[in-house]
C-alpha atoms as a PDB file:
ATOM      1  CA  UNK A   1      24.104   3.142   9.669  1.00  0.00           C
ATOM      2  CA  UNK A   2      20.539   3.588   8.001  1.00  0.00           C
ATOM      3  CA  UNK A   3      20.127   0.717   5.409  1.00  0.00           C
ATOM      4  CA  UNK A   4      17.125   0.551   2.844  1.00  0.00           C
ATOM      5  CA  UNK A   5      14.445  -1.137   3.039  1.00  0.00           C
ATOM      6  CA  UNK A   6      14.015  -4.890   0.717  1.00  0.00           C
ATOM      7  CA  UNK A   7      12.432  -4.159  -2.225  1.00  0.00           C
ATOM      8  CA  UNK A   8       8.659  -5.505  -2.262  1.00  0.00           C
ATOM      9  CA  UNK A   9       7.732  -9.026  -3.457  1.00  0.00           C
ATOM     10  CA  UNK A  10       4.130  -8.836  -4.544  1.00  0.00           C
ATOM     11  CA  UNK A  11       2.075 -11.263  -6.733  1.00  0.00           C
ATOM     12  CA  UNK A  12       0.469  -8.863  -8.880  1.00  0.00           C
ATOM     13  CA  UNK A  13      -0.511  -4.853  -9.442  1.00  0.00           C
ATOM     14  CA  UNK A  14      -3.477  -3.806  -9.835  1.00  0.00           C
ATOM     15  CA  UNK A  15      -4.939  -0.672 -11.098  1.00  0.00           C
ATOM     16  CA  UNK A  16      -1.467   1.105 -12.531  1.00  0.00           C
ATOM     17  CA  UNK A  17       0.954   0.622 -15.700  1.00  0.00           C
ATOM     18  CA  UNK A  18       4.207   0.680 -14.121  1.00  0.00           C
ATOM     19  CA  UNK A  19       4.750  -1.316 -11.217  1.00  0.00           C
ATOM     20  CA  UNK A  20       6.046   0.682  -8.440  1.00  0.00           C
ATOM     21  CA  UNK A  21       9.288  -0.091  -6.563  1.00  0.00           C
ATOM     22  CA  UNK A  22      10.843   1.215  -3.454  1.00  0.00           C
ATOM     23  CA  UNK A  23      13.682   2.962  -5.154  1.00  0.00           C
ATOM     24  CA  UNK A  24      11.675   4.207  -7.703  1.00  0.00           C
ATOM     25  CA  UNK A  25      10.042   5.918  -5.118  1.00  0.00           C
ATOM     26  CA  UNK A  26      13.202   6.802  -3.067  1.00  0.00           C
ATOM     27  CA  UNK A  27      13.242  10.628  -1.225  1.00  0.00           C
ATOM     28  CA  UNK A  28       9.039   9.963  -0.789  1.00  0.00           C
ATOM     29  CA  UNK A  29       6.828   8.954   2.690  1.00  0.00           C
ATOM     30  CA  UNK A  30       5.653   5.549   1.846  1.00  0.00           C
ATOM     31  CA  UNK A  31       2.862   5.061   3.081  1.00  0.00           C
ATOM     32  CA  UNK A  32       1.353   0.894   2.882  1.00  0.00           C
ATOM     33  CA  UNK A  33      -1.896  -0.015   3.395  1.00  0.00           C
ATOM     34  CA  UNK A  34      -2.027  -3.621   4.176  1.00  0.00           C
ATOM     35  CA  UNK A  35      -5.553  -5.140   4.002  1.00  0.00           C
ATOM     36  CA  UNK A  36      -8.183  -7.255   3.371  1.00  0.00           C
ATOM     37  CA  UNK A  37     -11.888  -7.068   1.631  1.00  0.00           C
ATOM     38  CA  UNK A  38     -13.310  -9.280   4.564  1.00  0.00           C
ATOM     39  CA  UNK A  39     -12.192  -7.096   7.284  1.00  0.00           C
ATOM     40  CA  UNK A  40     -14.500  -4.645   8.719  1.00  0.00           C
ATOM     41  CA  UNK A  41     -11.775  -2.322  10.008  1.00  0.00           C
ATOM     42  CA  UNK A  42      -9.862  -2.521   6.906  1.00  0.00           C
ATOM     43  CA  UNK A  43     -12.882  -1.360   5.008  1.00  0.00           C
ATOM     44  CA  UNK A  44     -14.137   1.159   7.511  1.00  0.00           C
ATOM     45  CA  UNK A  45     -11.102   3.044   9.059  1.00  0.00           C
ATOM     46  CA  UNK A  46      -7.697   1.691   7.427  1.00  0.00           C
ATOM     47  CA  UNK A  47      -8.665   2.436   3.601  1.00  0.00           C
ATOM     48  CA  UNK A  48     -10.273   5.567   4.026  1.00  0.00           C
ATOM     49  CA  UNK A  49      -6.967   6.580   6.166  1.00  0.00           C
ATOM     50  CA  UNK A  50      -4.938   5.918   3.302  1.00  0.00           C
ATOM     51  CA  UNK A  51      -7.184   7.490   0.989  1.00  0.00           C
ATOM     52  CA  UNK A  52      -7.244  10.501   2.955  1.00  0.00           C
ATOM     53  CA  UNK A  53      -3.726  10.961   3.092  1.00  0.00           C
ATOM     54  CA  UNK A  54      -3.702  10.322  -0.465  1.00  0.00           C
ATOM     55  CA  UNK A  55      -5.650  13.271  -1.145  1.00  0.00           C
ATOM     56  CA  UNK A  56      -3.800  15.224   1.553  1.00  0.00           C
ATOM     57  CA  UNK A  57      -0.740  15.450   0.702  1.00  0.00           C
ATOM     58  CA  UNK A  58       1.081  15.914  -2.795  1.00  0.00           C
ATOM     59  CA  UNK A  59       2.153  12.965  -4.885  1.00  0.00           C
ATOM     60  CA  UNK A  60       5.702  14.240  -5.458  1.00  0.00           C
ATOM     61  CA  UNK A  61       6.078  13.565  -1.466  1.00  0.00           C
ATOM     62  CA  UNK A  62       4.151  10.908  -0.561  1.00  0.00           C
ATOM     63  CA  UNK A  63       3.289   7.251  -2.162  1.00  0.00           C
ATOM     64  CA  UNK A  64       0.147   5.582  -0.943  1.00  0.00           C
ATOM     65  CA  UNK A  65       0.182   1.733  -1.753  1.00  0.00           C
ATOM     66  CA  UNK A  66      -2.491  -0.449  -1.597  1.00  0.00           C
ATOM     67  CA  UNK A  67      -1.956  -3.898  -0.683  1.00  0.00           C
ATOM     68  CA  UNK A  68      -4.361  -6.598  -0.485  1.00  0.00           C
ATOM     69  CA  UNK A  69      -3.439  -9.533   1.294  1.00  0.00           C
ATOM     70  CA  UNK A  70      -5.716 -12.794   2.942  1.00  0.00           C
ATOM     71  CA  UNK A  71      -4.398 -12.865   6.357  1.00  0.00           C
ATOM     72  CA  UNK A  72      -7.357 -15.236   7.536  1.00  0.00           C
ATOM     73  CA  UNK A  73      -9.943 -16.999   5.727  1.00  0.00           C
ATOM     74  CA  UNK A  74      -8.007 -18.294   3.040  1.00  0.00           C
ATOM     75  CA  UNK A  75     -10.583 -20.263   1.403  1.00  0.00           C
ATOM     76  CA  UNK A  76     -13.089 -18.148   1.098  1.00  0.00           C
ATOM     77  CA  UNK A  77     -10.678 -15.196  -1.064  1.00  0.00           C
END
């Protein structure tokens, strides 16, 4: 039995009016970009992934979210 996934916890949106929500974005491909600004990868191949695919494909199918998150170097973000 398939069950859905927990909704997302997330300190703060940026860049949009309505806050989006798994099941308001239920029947879509979810696509979640996790990074950070200090990471060279991030910044070179994983955001401009996700931005492609954002321009790709149709909104009304797929959701491209954007999460920034300090996985190391705490101090200095």
């Amino acid at each position: 039995m398939m069950q859905n996934a927990p909704e997302l916890t997330v300190s703060a949106w940026l860049n949009t009016d309505n806050a989006p929500t798994l099941v308001g974005l239920r029947g879509k491909v979810i696509l979640i970009e996790a990074f950070q600004m200090l990471c060279p990868g991030c910044v070179s191949h994983g955001l401009p992934q996700a931005k492609k695919v954002f321009e790709t494909f149709n909104e009304d199918d797929v959701a491209v979210l954007g999460l920034h998150t300090v996985f190391e170097h705490h101090s200095a973000q």
